[in-house]
C-alpha atoms as a PDB file:
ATOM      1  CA  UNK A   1     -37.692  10.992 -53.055  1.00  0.00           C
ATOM      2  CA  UNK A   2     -37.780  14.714 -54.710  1.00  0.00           C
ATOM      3  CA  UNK A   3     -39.999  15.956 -52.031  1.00  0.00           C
ATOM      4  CA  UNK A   4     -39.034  13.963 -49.032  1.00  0.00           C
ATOM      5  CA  UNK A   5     -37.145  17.472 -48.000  1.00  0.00           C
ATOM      6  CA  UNK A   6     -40.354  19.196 -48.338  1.00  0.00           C
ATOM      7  CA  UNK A   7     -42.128  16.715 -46.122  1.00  0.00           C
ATOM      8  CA  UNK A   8     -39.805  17.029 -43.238  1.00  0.00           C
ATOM      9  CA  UNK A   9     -39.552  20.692 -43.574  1.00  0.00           C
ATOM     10  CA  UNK A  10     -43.225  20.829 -43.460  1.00  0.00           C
ATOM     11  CA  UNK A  11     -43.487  18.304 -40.521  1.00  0.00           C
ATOM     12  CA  UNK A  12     -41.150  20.613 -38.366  1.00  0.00           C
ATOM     13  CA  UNK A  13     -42.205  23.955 -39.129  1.00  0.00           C
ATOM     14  CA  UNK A  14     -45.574  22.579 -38.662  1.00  0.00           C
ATOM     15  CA  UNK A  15     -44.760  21.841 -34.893  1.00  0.00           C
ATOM     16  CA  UNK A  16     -42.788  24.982 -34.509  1.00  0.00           C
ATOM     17  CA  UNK A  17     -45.067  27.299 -35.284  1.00  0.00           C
ATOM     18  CA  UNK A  18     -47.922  25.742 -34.004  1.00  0.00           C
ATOM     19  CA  UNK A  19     -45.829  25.232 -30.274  1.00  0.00           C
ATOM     20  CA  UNK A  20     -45.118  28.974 -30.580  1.00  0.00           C
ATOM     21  CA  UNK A  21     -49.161  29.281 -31.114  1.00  0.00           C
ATOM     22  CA  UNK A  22     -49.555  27.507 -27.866  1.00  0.00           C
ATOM     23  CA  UNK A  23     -47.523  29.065 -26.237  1.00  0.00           C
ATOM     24  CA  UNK A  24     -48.438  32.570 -26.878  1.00  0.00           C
ATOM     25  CA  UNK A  25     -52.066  31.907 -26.688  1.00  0.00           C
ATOM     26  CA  UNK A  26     -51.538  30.597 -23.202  1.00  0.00           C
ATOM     27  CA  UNK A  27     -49.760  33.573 -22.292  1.00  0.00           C
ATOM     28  CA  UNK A  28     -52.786  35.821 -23.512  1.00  0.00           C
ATOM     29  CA  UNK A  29     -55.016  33.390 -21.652  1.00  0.00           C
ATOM     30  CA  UNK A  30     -53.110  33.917 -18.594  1.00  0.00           C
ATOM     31  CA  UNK A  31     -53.353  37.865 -18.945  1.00  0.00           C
ATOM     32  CA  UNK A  32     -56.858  37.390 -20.162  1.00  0.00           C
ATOM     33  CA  UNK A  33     -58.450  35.099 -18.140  1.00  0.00           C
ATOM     34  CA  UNK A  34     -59.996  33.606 -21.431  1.00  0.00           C
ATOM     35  CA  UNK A  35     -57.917  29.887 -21.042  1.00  0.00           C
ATOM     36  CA  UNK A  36     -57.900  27.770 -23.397  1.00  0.00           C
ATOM     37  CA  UNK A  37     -59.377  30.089 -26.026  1.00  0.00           C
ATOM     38  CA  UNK A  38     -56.043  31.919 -27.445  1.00  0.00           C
ATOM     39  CA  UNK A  39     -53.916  28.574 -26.787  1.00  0.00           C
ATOM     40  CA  UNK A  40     -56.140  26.460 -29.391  1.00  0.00           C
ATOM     41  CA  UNK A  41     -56.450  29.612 -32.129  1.00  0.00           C
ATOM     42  CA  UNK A  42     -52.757  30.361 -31.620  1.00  0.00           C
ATOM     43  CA  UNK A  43     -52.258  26.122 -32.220  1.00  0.00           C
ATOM     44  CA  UNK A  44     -54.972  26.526 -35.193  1.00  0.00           C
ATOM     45  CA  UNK A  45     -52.610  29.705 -36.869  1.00  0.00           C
ATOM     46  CA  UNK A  46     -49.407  28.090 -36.268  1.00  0.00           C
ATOM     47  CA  UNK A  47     -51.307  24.783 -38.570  1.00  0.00           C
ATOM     48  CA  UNK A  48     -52.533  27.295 -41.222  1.00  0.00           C
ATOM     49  CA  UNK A  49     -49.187  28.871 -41.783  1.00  0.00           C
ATOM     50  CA  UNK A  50     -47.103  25.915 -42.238  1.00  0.00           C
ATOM     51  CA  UNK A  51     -50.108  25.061 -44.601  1.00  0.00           C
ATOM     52  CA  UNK A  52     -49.492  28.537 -46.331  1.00  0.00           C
ATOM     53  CA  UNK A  53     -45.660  27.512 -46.455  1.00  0.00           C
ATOM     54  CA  UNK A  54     -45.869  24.275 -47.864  1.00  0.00           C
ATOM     55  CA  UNK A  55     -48.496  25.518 -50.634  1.00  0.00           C
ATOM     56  CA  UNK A  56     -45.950  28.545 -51.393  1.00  0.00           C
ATOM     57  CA  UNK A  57     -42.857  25.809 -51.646  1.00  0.00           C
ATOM     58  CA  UNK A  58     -44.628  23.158 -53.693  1.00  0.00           C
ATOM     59  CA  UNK A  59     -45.604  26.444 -56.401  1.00  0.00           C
ATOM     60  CA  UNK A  60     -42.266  26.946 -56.408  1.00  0.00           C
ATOM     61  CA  UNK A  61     -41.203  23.430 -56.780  1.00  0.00           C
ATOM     62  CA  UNK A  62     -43.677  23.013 -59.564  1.00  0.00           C
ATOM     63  CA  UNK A  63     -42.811  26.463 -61.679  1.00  0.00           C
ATOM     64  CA  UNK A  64     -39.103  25.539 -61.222  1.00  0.00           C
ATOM     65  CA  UNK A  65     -39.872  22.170 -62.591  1.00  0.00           C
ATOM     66  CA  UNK A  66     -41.831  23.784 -65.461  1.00  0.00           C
ATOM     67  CA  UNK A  67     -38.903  25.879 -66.344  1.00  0.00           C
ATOM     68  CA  UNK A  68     -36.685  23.127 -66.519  1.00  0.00           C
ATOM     69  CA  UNK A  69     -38.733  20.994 -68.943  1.00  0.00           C
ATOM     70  CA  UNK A  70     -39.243  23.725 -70.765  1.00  0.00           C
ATOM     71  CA  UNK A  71     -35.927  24.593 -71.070  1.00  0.00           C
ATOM     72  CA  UNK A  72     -35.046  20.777 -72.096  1.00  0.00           C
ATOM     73  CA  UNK A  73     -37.498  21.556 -74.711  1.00  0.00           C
ATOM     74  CA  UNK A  74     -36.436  23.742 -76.166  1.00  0.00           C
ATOM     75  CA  UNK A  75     -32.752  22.454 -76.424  1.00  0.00           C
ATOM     76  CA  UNK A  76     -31.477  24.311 -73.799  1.00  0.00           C
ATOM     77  CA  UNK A  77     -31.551  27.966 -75.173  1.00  0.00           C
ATOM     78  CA  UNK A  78     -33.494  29.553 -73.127  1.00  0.00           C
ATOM     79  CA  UNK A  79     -32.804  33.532 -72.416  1.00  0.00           C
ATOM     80  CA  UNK A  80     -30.545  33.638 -76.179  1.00  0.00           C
ATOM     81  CA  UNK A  81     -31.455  36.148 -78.821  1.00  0.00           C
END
C-alpha cells in the first residue's frame, strides 16, 4: 500500500509525457515531412522520462526509508551532540 501513490503517479505522468511526445513529434513530422518518425521517438522520450522519474522517486523513497530505520536505531537521536 506504501507505494500505491508512486504507481499512479507513475501511470499518469507516464501518459502525459509520452502524449506530449506524440504530439510534438507529429508537429515536427508535419513541418518535416518525416511522419511518423518524430511522433514514435517523441512517444519513446516521453516513456524514458517517466522511467527516469520513477527511478529518481523510488531512491528517494528508499534513502528516506533508510534514514528512518536508522534513526529508530539508534533511539531516535539522530543530529544531537
Amino acid at each position: 500500500m506504501r507505494y500505491s501513490g508512486l504507481a499512479l503517479s507513475f501511470g499518469l505522468l507516464m501518459i502525459i509525457l509520452a502524449g506530449l511526445g506524440f504530439l510534438g513529434g507529429q508537429a515536427l513530422d508535419g513541418r518535416l515531412g518525416t511522419s511518423p518518425l518524430f511522433a514514435i521517438l517523441g512517444v519513446l522520450a516521453g516513456i524514458g522520462l517517466a522511467f527516469y522519474d520513477l527511478l529518481r522517486e523510488v531512491s528517494l523513497a528508499d534513502r528516506l526509508e533508510k534514514r528512518r530505520r536508522k534513526g529508530r536505531k539508534s533511539g531516535g537521536r539522530e543530529g544531537t551532540g
